[in-house]
N, C-alpha and C. Protein backbone atom coordinates (compact mmCIF):
# COMPACT_ATOMS: atom_id res chain seq x y z
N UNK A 1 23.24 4.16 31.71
CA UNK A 1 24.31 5.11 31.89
C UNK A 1 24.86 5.03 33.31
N UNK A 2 24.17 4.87 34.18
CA UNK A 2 24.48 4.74 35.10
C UNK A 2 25.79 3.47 35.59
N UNK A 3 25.96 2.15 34.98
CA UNK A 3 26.09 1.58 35.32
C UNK A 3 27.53 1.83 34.82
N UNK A 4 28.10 2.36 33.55
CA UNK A 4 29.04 2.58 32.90
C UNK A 4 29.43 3.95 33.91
N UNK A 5 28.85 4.95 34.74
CA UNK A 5 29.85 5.75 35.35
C UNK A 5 29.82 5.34 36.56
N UNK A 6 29.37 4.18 37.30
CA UNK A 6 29.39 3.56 38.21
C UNK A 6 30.64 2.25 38.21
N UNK A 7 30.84 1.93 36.75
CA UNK A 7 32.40 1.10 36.62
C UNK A 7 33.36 1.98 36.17
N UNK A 8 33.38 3.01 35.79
CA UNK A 8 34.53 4.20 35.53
C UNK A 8 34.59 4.61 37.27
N UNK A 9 34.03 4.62 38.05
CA UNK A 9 33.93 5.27 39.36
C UNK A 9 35.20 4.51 40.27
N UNK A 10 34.68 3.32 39.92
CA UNK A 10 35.10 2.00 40.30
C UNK A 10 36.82 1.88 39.51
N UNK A 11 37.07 1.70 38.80
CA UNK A 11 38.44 1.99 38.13
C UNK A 11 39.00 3.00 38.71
N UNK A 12 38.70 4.41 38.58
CA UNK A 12 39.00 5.05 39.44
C UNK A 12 39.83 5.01 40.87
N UNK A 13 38.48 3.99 41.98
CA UNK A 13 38.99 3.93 43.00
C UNK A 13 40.30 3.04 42.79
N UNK A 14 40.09 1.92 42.12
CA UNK A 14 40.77 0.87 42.07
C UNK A 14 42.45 1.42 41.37
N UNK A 15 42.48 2.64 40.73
CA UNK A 15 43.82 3.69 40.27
C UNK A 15 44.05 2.77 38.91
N UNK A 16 42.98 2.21 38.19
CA UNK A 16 43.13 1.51 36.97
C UNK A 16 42.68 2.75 35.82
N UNK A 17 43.28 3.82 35.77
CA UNK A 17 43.45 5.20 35.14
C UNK A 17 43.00 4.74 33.38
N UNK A 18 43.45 3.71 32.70
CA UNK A 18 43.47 2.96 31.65
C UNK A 18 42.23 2.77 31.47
N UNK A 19 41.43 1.75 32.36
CA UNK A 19 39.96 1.09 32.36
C UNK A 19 39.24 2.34 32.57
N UNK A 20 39.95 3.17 33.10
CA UNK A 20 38.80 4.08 33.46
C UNK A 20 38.57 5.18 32.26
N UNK A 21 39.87 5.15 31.76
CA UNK A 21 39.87 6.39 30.28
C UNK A 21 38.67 5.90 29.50
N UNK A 22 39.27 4.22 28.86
CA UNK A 22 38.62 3.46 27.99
C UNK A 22 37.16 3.61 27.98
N UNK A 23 36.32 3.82 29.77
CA UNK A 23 35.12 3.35 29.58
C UNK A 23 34.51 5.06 29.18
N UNK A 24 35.08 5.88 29.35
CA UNK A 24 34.54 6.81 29.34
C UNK A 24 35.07 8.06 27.99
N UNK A 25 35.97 7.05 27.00
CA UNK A 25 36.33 7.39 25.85
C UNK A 25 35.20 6.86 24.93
N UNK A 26 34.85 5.26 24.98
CA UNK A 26 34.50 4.53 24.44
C UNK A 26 32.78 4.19 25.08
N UNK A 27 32.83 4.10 25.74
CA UNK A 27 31.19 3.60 26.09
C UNK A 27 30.53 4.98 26.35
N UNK A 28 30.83 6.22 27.49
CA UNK A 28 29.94 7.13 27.46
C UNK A 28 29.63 7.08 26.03
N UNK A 29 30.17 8.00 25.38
CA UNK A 29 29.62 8.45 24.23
C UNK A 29 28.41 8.07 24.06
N UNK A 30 28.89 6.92 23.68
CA UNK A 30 27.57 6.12 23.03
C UNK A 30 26.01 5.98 23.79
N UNK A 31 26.14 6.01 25.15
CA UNK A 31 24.94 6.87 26.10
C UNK A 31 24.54 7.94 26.14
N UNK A 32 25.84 8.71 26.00
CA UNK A 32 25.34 9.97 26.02
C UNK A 32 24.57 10.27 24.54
N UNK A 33 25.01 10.16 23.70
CA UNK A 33 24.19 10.04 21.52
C UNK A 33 23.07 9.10 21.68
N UNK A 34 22.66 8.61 22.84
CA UNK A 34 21.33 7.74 22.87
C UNK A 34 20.40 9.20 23.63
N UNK A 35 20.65 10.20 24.52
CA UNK A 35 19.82 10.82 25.22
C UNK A 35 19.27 12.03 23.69
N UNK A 36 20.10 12.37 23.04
CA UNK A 36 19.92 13.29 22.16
C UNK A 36 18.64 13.60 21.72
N UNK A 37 17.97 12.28 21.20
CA UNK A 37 16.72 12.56 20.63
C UNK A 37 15.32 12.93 21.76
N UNK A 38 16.21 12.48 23.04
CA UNK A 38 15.20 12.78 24.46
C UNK A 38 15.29 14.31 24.47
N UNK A 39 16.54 14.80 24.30
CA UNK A 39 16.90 16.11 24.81
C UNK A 39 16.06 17.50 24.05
N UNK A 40 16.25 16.75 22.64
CA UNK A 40 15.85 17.43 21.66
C UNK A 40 14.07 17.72 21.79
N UNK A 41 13.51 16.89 22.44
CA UNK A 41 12.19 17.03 22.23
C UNK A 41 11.65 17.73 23.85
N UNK A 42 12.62 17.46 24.81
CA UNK A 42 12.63 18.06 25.49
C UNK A 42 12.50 19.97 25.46
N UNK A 43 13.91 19.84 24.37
CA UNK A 43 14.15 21.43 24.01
C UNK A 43 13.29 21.96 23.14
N UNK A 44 12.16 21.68 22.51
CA UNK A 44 11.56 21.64 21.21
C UNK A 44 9.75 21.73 22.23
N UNK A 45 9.90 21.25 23.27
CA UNK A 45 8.46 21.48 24.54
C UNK A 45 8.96 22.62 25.05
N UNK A 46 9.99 23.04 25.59
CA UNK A 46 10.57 24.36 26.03
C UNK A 46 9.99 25.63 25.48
N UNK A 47 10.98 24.88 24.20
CA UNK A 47 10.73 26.46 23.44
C UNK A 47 9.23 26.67 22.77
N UNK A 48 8.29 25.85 22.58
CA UNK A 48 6.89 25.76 22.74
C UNK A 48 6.32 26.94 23.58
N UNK A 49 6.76 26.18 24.95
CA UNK A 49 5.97 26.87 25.96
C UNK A 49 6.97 28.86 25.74
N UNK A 50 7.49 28.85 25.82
CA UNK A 50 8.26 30.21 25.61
C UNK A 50 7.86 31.17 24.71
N UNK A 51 7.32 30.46 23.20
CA UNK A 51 6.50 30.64 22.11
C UNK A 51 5.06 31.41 22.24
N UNK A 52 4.65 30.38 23.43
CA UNK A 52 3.04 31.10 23.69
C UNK A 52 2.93 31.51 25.02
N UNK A 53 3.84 31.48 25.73
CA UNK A 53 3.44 32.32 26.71
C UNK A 53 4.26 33.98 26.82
């Protein structure tokens, strides 16, 4: 993920407004729908601990 808002960053500077929509229309997403199942189990240890304490 990093590397995809590190070339949107980069477009950016560069005022390539286009490259920069694209990467962050089209590629975030798809990083970000990869963390989900992290997040989820994340949120699912949370509410665990909230449960018993």
């Amino acid at each position: 993920m990093n590397d995809i808002l590190a070339r949107a960053a980069k477009a950016l500077e560069e005022n390539d407004i286009v490259q920069a929509g694209d990467i962050l229309e089209y590629e975030l997403p798809d990083s970000l729908d990869s963390l989900v199942p992290f997040l989820n189990e994340i949120k699912e240890k949370i509410k665990g601990t909230k449960d018993s304490g």
